[in-house]
C-alpha atoms as a PDB file:
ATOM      1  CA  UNK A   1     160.984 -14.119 246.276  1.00  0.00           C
ATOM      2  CA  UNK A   2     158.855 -12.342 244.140  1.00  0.00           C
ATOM      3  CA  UNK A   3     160.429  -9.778 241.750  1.00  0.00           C
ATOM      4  CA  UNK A   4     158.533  -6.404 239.946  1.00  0.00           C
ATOM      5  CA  UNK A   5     160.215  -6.147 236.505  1.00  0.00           C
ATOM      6  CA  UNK A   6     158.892  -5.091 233.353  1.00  0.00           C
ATOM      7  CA  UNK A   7     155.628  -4.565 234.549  1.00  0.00           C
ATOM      8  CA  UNK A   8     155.708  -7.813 236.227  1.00  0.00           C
ATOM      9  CA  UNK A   9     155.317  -9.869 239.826  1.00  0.00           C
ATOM     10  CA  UNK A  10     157.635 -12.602 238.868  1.00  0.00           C
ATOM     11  CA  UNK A  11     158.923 -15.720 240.414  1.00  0.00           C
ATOM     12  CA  UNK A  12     159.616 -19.149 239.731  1.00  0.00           C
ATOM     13  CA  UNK A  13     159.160 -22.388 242.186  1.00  0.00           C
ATOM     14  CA  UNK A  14     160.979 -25.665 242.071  1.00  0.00           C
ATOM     15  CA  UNK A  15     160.007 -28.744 243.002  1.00  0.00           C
ATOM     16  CA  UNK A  16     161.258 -32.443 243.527  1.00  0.00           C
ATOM     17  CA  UNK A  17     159.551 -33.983 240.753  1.00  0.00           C
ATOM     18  CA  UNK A  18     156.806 -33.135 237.798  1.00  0.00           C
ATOM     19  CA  UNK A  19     154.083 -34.589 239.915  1.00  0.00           C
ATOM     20  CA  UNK A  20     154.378 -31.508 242.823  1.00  0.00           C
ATOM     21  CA  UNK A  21     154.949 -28.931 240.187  1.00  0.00           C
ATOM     22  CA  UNK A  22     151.500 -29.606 238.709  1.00  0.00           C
ATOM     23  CA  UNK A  23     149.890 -30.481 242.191  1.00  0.00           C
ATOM     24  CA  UNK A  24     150.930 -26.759 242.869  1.00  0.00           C
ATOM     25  CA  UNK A  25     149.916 -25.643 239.809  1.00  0.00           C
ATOM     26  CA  UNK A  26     146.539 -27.271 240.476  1.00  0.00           C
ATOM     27  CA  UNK A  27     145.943 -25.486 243.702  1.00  0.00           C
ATOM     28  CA  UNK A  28     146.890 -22.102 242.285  1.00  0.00           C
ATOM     29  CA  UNK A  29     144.948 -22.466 239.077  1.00  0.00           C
ATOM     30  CA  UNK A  30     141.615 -22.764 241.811  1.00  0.00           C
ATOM     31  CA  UNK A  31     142.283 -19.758 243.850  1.00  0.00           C
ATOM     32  CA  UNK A  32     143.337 -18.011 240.919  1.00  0.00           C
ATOM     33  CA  UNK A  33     139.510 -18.910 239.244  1.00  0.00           C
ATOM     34  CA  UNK A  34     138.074 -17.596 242.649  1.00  0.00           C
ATOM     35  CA  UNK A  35     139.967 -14.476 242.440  1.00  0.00           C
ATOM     36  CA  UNK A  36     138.982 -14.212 238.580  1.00  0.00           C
ATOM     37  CA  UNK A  37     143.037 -13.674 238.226  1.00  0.00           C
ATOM     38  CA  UNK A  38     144.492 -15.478 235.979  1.00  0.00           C
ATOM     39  CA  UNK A  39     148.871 -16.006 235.713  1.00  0.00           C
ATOM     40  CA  UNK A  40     150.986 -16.154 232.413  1.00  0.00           C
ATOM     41  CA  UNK A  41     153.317 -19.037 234.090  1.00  0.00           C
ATOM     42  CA  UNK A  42     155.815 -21.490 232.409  1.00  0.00           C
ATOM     43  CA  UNK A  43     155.740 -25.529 233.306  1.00  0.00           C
ATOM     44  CA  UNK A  44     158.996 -27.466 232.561  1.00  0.00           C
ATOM     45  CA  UNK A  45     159.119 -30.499 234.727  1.00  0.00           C
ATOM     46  CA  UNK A  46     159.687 -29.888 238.100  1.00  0.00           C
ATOM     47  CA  UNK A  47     159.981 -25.716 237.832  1.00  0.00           C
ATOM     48  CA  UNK A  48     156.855 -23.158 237.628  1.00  0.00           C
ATOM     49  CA  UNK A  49     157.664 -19.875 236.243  1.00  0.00           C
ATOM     50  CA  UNK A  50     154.758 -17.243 237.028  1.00  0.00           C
ATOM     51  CA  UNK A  51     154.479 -13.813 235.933  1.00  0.00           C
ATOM     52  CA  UNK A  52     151.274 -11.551 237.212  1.00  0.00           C
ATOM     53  CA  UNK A  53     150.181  -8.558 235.905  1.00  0.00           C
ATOM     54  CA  UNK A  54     146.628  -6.883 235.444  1.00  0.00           C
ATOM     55  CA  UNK A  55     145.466  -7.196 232.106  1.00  0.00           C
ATOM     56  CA  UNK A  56     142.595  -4.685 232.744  1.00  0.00           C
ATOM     57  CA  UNK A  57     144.732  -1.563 234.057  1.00  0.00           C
ATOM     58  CA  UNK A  58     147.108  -2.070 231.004  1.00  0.00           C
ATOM     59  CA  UNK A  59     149.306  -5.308 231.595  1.00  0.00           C
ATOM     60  CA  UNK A  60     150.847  -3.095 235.133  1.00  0.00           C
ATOM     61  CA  UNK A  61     151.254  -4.581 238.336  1.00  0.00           C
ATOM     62  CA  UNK A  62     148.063  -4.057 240.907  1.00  0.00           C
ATOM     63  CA  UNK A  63     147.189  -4.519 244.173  1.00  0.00           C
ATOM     64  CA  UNK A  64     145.355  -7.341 242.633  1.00  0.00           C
ATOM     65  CA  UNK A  65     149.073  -9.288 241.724  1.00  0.00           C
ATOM     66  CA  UNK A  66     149.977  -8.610 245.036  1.00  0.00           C
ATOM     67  CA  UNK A  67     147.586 -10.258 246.695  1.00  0.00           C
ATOM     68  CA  UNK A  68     147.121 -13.510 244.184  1.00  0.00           C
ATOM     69  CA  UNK A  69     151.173 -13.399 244.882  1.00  0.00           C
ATOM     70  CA  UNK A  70     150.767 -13.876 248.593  1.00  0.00           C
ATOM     71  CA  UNK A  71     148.049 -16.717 248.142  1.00  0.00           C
ATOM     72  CA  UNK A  72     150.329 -18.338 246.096  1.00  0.00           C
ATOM     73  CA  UNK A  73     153.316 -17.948 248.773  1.00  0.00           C
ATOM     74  CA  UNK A  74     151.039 -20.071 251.142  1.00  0.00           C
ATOM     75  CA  UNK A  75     150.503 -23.152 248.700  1.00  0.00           C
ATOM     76  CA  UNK A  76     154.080 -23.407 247.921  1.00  0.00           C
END
């Protein structure tokens, strides 16, 4: 689940191996270009750590982190 903290969507995804941790990172990274949205996220192994917030209306969470949040639900 996602959590707001610090003026943050946060979550972190684990995976079986290193291989499907940067296969999802991969498919995030190009919806992520589309949407011109761009996480702060953590690789170590098989665990992602991603934080969202929007950079442009002062590093706060936006509708905009919601909704890269939810595209990111669906490739996990």
């Amino acid at each position: 689940m996602w959590e707001e903290k610090n003026n943050r969507l946060s979550r972190t995804f684990v995976f079986r191996n290193f291989i499907e941790a940067f296969s999802f990172m991969t498919k995030v990274a190009i919806v992520a270009e589309k949407m011109n949205h761009h996480p702060y996220w953590i690789n170590v192994y098989n665990k992602v750590e991603i934080h969202l917030s929007t950079h442009d209306e002062g590093d706060i969470v936006t509708e905009k982190d919601r909704k890269l949040a939810k595209e990111i639900d669906q490739l996990a």
